[in-house]
N, C-alpha and C. Protein backbone atom coordinates (compact mmCIF):
# COMPACT_ATOMS: atom_id res chain seq x y z
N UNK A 1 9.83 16.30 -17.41
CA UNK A 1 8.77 15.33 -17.56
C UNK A 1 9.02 14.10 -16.69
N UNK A 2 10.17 13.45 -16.35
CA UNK A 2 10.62 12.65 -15.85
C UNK A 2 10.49 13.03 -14.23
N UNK A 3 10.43 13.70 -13.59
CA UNK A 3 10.26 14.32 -12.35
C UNK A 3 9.00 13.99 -12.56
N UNK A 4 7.58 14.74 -12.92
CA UNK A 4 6.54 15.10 -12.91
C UNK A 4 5.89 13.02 -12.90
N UNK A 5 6.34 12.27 -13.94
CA UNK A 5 6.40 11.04 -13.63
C UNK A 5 6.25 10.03 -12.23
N UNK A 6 7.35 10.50 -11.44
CA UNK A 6 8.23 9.92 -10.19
C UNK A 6 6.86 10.85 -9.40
N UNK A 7 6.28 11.57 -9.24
CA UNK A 7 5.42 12.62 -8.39
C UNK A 7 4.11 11.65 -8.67
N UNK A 8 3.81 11.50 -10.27
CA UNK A 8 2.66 10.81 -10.32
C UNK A 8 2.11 9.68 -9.70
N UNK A 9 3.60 8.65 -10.28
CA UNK A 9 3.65 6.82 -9.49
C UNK A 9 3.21 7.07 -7.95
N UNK A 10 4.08 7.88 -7.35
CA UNK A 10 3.73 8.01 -5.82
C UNK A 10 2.78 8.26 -5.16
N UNK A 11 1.84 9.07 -5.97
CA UNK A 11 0.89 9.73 -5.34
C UNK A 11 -0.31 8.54 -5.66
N UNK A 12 -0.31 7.87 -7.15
CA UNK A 12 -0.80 6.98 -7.31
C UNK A 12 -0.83 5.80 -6.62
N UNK A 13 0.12 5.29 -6.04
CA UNK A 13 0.66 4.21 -5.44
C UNK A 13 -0.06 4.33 -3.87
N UNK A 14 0.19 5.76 -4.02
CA UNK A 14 -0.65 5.88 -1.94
C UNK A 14 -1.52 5.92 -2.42
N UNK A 15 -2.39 6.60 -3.26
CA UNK A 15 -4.25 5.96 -3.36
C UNK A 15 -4.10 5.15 -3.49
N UNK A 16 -3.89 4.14 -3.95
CA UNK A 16 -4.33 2.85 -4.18
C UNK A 16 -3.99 1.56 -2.85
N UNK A 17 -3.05 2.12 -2.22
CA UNK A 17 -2.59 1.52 -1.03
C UNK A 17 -3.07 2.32 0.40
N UNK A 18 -3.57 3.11 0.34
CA UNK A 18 -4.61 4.16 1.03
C UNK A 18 -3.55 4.34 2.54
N UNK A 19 -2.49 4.33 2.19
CA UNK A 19 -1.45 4.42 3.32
C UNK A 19 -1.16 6.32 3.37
N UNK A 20 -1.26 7.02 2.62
CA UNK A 20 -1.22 8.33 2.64
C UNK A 20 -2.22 8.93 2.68
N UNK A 21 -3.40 8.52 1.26
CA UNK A 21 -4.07 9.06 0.97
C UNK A 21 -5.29 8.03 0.96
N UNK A 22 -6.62 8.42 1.47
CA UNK A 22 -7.30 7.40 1.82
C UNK A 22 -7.95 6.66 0.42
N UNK A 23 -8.27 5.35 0.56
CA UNK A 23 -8.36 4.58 -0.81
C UNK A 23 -9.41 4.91 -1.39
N UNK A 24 -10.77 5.88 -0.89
CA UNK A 24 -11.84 6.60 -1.64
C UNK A 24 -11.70 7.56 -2.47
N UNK A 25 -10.17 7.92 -2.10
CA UNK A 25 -9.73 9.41 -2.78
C UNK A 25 -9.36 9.04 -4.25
N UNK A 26 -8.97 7.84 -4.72
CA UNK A 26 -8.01 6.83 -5.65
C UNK A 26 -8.97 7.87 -6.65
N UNK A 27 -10.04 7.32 -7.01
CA UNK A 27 -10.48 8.29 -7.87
C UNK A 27 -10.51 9.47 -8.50
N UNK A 28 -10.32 10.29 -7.54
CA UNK A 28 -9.87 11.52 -7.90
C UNK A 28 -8.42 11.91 -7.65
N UNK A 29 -7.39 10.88 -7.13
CA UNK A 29 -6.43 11.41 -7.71
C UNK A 29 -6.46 11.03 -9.25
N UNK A 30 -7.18 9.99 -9.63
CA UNK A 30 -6.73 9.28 -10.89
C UNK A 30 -7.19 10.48 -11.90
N UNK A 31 -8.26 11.26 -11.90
CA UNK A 31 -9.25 11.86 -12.36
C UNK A 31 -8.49 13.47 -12.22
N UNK A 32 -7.43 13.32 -11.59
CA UNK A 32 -6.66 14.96 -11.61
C UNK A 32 -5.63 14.43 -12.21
N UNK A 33 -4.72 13.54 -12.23
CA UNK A 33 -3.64 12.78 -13.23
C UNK A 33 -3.82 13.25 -14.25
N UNK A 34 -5.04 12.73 -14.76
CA UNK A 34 -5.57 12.73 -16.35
C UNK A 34 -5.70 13.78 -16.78
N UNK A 35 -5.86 14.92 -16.44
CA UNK A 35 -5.80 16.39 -16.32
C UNK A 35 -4.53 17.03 -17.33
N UNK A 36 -3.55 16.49 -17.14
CA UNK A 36 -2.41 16.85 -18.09
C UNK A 36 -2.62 16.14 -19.61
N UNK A 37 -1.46 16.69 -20.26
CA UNK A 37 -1.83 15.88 -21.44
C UNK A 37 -1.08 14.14 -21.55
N UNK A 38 0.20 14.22 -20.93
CA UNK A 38 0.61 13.15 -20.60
C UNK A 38 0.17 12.10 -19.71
N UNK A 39 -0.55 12.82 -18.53
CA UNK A 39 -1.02 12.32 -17.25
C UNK A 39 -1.81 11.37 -17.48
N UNK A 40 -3.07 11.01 -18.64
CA UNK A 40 -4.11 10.31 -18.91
C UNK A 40 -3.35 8.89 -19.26
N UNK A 41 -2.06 9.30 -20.27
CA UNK A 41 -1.75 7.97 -20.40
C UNK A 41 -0.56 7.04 -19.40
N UNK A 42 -0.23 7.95 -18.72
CA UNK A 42 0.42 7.55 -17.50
C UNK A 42 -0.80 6.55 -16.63
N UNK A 43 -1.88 7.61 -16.05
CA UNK A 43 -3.25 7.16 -15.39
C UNK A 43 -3.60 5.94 -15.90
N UNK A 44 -4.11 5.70 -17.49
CA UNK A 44 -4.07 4.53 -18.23
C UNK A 44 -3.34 3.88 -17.67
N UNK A 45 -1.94 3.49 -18.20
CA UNK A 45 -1.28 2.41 -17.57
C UNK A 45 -1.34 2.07 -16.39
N UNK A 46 -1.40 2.87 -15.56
CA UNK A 46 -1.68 2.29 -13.90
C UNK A 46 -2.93 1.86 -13.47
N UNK A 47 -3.85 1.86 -14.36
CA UNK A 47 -4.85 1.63 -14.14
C UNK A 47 -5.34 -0.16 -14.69
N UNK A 48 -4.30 0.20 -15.86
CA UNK A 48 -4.67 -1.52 -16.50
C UNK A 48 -3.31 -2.08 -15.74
N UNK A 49 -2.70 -1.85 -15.26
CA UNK A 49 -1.24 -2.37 -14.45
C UNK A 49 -1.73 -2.71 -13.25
N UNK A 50 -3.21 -2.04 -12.71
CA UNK A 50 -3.30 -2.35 -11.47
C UNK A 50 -4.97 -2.81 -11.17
N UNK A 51 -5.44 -3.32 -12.02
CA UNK A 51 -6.70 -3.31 -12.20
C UNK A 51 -7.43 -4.07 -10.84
N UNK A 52 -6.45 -5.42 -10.59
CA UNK A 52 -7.01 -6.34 -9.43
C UNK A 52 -7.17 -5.72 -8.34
N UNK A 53 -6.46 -5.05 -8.01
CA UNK A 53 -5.99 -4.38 -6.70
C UNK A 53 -7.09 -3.98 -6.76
N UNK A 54 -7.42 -2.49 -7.78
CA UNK A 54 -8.30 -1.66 -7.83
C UNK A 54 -9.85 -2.30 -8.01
N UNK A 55 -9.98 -3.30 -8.62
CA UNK A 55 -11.20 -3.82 -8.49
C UNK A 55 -11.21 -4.37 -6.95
N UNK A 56 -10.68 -4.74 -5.96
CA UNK A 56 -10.70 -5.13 -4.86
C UNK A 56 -11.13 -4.34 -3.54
N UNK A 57 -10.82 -3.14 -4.14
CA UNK A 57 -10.88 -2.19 -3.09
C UNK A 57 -12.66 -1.70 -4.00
N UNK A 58 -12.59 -1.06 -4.73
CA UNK A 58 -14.10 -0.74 -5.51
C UNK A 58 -14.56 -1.77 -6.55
N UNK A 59 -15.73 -1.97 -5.94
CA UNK A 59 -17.05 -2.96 -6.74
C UNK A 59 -16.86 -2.61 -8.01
N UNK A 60 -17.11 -3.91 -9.06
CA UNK A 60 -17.14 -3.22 -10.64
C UNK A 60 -18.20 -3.13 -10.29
N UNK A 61 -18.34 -1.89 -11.61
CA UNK A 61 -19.80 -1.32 -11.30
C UNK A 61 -20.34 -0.04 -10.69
N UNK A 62 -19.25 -0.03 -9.38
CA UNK A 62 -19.37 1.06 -8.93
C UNK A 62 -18.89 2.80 -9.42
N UNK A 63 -19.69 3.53 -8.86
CA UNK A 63 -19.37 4.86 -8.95
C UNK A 63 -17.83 5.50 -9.45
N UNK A 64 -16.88 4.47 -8.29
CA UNK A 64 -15.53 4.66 -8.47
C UNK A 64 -14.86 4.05 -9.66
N UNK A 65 -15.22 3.35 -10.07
CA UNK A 65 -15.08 2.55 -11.01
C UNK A 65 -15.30 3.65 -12.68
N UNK A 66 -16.19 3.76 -12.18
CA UNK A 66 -16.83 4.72 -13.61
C UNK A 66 -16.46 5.73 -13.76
N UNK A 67 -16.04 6.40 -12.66
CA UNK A 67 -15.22 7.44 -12.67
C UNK A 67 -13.67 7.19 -13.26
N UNK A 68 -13.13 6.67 -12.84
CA UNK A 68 -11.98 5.63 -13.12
C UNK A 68 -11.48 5.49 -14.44
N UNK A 69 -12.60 5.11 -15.09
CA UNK A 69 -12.97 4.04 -16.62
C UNK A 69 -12.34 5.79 -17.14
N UNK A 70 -13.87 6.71 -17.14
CA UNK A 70 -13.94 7.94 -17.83
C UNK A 70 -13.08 8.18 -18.06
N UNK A 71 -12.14 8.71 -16.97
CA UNK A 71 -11.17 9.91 -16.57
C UNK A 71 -9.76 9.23 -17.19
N UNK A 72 -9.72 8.38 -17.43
CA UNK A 72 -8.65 7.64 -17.80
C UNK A 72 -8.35 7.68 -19.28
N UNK A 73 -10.06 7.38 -20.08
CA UNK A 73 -10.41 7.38 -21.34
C UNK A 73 -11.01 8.51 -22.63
N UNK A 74 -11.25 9.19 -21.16
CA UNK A 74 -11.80 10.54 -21.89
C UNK A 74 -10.96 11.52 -23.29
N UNK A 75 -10.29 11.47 -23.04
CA UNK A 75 -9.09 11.81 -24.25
C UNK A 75 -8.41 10.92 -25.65
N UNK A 76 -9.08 9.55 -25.30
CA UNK A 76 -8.90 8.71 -26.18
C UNK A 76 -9.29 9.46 -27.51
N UNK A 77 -8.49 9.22 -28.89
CA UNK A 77 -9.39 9.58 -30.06
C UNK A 77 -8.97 9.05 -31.29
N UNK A 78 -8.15 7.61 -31.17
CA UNK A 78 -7.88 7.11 -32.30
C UNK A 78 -8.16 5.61 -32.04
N UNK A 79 -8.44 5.09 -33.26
CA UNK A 79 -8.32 3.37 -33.59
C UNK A 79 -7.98 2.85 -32.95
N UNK A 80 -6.66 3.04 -32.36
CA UNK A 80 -5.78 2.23 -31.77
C UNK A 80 -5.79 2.07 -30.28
N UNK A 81 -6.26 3.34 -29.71
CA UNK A 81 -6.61 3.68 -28.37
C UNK A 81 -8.06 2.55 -27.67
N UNK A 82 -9.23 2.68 -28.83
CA UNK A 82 -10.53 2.36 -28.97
C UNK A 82 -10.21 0.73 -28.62
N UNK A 83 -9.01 0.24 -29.55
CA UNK A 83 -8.86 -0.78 -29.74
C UNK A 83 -8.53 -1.64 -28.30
N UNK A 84 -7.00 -0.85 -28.11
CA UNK A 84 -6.66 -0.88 -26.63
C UNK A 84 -7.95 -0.96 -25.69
N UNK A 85 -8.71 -0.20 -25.18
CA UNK A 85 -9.86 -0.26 -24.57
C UNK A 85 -10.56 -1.84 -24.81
N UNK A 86 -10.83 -1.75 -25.77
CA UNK A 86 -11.84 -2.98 -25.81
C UNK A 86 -10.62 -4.56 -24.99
N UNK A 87 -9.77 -4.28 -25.99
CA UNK A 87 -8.80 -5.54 -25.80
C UNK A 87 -8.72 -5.77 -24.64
N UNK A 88 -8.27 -4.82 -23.71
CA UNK A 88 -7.83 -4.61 -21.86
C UNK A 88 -9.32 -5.03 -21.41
N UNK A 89 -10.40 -5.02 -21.85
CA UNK A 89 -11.83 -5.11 -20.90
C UNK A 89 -12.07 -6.55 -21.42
N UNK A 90 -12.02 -7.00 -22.59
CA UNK A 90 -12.53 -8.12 -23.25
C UNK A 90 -11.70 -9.20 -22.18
N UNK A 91 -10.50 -9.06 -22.35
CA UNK A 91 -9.51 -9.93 -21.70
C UNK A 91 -9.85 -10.39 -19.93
N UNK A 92 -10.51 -9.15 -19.67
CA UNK A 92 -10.87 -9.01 -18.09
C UNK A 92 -12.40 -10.14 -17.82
N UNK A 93 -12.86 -10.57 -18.78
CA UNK A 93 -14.24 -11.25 -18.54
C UNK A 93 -14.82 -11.12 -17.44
N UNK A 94 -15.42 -11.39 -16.24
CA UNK A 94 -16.24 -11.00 -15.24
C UNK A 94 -15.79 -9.60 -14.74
N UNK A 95 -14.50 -9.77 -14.79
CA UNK A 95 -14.07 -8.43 -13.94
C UNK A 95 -13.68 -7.29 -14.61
N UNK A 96 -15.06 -6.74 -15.79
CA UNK A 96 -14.98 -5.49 -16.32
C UNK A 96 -15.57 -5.38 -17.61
N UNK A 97 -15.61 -6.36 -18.42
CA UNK A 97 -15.68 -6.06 -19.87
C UNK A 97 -17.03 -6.23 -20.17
N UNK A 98 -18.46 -5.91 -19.43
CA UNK A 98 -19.43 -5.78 -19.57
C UNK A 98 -20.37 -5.01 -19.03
N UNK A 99 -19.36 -3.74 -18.43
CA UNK A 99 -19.36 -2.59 -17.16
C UNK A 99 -20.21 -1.89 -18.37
N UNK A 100 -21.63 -1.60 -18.39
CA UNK A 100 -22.00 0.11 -18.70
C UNK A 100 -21.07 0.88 -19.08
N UNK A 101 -19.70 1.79 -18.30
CA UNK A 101 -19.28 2.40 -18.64
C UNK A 101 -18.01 2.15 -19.22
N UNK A 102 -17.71 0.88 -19.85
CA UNK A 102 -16.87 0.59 -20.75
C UNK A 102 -17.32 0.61 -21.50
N UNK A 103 -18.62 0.45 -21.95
CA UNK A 103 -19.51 0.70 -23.55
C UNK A 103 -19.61 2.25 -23.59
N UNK A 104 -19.86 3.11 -22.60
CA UNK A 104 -20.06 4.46 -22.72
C UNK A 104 -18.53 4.98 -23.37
N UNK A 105 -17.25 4.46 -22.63
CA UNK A 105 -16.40 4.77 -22.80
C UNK A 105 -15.62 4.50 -24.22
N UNK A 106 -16.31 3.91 -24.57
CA UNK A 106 -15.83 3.22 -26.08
C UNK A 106 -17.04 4.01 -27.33
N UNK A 107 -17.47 4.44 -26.61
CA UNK A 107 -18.97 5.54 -27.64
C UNK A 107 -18.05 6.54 -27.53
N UNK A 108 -17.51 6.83 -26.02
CA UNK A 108 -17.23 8.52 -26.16
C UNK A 108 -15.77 8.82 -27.39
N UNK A 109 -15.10 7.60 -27.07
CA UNK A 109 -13.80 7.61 -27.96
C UNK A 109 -14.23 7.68 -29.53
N UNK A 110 -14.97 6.68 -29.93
CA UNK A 110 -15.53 6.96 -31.10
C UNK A 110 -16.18 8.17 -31.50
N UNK A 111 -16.56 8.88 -30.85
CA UNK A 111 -16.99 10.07 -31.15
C UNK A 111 -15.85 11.27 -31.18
N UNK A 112 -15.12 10.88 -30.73
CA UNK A 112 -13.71 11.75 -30.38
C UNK A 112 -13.17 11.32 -31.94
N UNK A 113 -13.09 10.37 -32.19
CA UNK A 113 -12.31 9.81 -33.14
C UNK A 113 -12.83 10.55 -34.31
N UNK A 114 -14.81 10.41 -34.35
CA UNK A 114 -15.21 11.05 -35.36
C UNK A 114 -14.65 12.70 -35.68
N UNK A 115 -14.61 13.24 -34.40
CA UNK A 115 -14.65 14.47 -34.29
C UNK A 115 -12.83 14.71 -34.91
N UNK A 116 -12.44 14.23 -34.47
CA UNK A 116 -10.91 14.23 -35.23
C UNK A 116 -10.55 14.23 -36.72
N UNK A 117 -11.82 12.74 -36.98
CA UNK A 117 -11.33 13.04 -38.47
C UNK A 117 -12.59 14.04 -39.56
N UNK A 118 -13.15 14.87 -38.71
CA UNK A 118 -13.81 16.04 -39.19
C UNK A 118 -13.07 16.97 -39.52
N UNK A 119 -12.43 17.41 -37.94
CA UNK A 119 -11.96 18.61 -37.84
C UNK A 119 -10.60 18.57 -37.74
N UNK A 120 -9.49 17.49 -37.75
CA UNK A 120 -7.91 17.50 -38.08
C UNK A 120 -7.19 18.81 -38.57
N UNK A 121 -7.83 18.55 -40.18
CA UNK A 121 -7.29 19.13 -41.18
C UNK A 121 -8.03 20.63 -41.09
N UNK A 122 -8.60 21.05 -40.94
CA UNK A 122 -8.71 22.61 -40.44
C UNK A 122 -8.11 22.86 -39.24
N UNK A 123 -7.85 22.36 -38.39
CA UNK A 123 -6.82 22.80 -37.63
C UNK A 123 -5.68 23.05 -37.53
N UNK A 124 -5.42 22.35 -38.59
CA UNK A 124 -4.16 22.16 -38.86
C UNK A 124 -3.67 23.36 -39.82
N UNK A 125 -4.79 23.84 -40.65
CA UNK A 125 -4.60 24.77 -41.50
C UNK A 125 -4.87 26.09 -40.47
N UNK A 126 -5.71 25.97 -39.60
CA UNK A 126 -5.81 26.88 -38.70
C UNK A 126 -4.33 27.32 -37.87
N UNK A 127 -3.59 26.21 -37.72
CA UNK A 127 -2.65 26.84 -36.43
C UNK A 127 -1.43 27.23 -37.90
């Protein structure tokens, strides 16, 4: 896991510095990161670790951006996550916390959340 880590930062680090990988791509590396089960919250952190940068290079607002938000958040499904979200955007005032897809992104978690505490406990009896 610790390898797979050191692979992530790097690859992250050149999107975002578009010295390897060009800085349009940032997105979709961020958006294949998240792909693992660990990867999202790795992606997370580099994402609120690096937010200025990344707002600098893409418009809030933009496409990349929203992509960004999603792919980062999409897996969210508890309280605490939801919470995180809001806190990291609220704190950001002009630069994020009134983005469209931070409200989408905070619906989709809540719905995740719902869906969790539906279906937990049959799964659990299931596996």
């Amino acid at each position: 896991m610790y390898f797979i880590t050191i692979v992530w930062g790097r690859i992250l680090k050149a999107g975002l510095s578009g010295s390897v990988i060009q800085n349009q791509e940032l997105p979709l590396v961020i958006s294949t990161v998240c792909k693992s089960f660990a990867g999202y919250l790795y992606a997370w952190n580099f994402v609120k670790e690096n937010w200025e940068k990344i707002t600098q290079r893409f418009p809030i607002g933009s496409f990349a951006i929203q992509n960004i938000i999603v792919s980062t958040t999409s897996q969210f499904s508890t309280k605490l996550q939801l919470q995180e979200l809001q806190n990291f955007f609220s704190s950001l005032k002009d630069k994020g916390s009134q983005m469209r897809s931070v409200e989408e992104a905070a619906e989709t978690i809540k719905l995740n959340i719902q869906w969790m505490d539906k279906n937990l406990d049959t799964l659990r009896n299931w596996l």
